[in-house]
C-alpha atoms as a PDB file:
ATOM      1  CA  UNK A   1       0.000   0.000   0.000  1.00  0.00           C
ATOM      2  CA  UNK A   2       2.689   2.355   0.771  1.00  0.00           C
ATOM      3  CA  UNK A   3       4.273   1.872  -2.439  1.00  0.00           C
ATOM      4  CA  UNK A   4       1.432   2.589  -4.475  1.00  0.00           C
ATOM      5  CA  UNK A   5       0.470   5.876  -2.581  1.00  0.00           C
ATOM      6  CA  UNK A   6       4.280   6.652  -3.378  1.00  0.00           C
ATOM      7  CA  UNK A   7       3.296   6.446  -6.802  1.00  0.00           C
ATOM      8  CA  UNK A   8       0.953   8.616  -6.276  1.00  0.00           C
ATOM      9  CA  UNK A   9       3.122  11.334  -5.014  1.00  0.00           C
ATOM     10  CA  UNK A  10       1.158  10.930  -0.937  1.00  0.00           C
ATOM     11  CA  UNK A  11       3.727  10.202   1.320  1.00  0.00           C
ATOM     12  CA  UNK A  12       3.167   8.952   4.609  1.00  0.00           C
ATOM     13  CA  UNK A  13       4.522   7.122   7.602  1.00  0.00           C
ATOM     14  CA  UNK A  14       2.759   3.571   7.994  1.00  0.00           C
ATOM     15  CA  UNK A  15       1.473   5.286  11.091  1.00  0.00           C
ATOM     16  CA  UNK A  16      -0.415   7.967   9.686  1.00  0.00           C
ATOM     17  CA  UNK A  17      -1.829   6.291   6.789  1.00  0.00           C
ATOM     18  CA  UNK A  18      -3.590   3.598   9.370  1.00  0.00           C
ATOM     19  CA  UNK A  19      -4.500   6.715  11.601  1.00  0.00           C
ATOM     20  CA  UNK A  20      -6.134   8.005   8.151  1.00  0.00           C
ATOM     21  CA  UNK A  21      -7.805   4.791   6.959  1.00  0.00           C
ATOM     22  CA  UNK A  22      -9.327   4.206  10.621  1.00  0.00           C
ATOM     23  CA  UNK A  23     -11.445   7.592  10.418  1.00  0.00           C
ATOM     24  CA  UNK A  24     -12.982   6.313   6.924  1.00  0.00           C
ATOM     25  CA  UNK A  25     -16.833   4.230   8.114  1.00  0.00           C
ATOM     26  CA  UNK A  26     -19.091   3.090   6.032  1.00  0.00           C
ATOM     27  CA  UNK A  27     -22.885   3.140   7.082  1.00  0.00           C
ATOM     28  CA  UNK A  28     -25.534   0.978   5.762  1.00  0.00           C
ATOM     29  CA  UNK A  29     -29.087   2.104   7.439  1.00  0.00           C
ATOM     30  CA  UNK A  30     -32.033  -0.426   6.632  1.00  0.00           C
ATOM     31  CA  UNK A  31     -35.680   0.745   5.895  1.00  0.00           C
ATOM     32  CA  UNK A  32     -38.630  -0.744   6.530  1.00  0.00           C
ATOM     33  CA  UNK A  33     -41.036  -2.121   3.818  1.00  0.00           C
ATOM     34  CA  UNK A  34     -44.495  -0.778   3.967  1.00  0.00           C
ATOM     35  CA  UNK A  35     -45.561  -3.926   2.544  1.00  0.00           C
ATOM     36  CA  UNK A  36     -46.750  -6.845   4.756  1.00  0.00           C
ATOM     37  CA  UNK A  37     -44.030  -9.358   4.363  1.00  0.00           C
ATOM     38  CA  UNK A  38     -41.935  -7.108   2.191  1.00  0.00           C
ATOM     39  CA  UNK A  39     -37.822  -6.935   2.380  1.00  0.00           C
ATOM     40  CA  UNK A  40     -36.081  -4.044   3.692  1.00  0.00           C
ATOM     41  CA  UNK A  41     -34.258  -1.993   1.771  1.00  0.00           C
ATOM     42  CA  UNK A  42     -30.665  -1.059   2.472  1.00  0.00           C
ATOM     43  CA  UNK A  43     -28.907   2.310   2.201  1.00  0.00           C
ATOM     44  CA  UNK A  44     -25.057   2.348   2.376  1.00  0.00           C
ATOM     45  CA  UNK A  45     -23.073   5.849   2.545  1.00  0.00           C
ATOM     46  CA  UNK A  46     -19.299   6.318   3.231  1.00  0.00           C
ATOM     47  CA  UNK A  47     -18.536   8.838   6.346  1.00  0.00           C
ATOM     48  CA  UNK A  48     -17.793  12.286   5.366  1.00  0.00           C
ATOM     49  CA  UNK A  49     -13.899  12.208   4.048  1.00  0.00           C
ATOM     50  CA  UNK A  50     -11.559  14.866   3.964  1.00  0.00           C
ATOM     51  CA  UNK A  51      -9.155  15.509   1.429  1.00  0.00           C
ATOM     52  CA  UNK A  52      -6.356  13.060   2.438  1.00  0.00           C
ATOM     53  CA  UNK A  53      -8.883  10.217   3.507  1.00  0.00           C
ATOM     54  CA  UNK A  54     -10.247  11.013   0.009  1.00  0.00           C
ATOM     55  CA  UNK A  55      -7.056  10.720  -1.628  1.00  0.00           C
ATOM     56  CA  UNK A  56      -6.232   7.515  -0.060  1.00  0.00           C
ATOM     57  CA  UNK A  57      -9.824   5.784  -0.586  1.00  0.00           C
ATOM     58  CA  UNK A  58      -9.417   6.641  -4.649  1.00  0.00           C
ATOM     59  CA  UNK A  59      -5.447   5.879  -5.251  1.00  0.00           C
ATOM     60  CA  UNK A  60      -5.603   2.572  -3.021  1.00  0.00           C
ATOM     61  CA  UNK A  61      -9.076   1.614  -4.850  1.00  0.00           C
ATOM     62  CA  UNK A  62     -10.977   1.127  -1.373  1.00  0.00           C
ATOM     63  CA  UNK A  63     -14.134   1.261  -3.425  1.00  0.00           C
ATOM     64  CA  UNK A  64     -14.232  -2.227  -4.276  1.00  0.00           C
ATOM     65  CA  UNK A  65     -14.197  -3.221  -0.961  1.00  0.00           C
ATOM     66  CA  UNK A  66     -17.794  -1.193  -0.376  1.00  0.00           C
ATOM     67  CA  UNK A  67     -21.074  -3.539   0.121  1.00  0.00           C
ATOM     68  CA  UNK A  68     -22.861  -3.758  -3.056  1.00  0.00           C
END
């Protein structure tokens, strides 16, 4: 991972990038049917991210790793 954000021109200590990665959450909320019997619905949203979170999440490719 730290070779590939080196790449990228984002250098940081091993430290720092796991201090980054741990603030990044991803929510999923579930909503009730208003049919009898009916399935939820699910709703999944990332935690707001600033810039260097953002950085990190779209040069390590975190987005695959989000619930479909």
């Amino acid at each position: 991972m730290r070779r590939k954000l080196e790449q990228a021109e984002i250098s940081l200590s091993i430290a720092s990038m796991i201090e980054r990665l741990a603030g990044i959450h991803e929510v999923s909320v579930l909503i009730p049917t208003t049919a009898k019997g009916g399935i939820p619905r699910a709703s999944t949203v990332l935690s707001d991210l600033n810039a260097e979170q953002l950085a990190l999440f779209q040069h390590l490719d975190l987005a695959r790793f989000r619930a479909a």
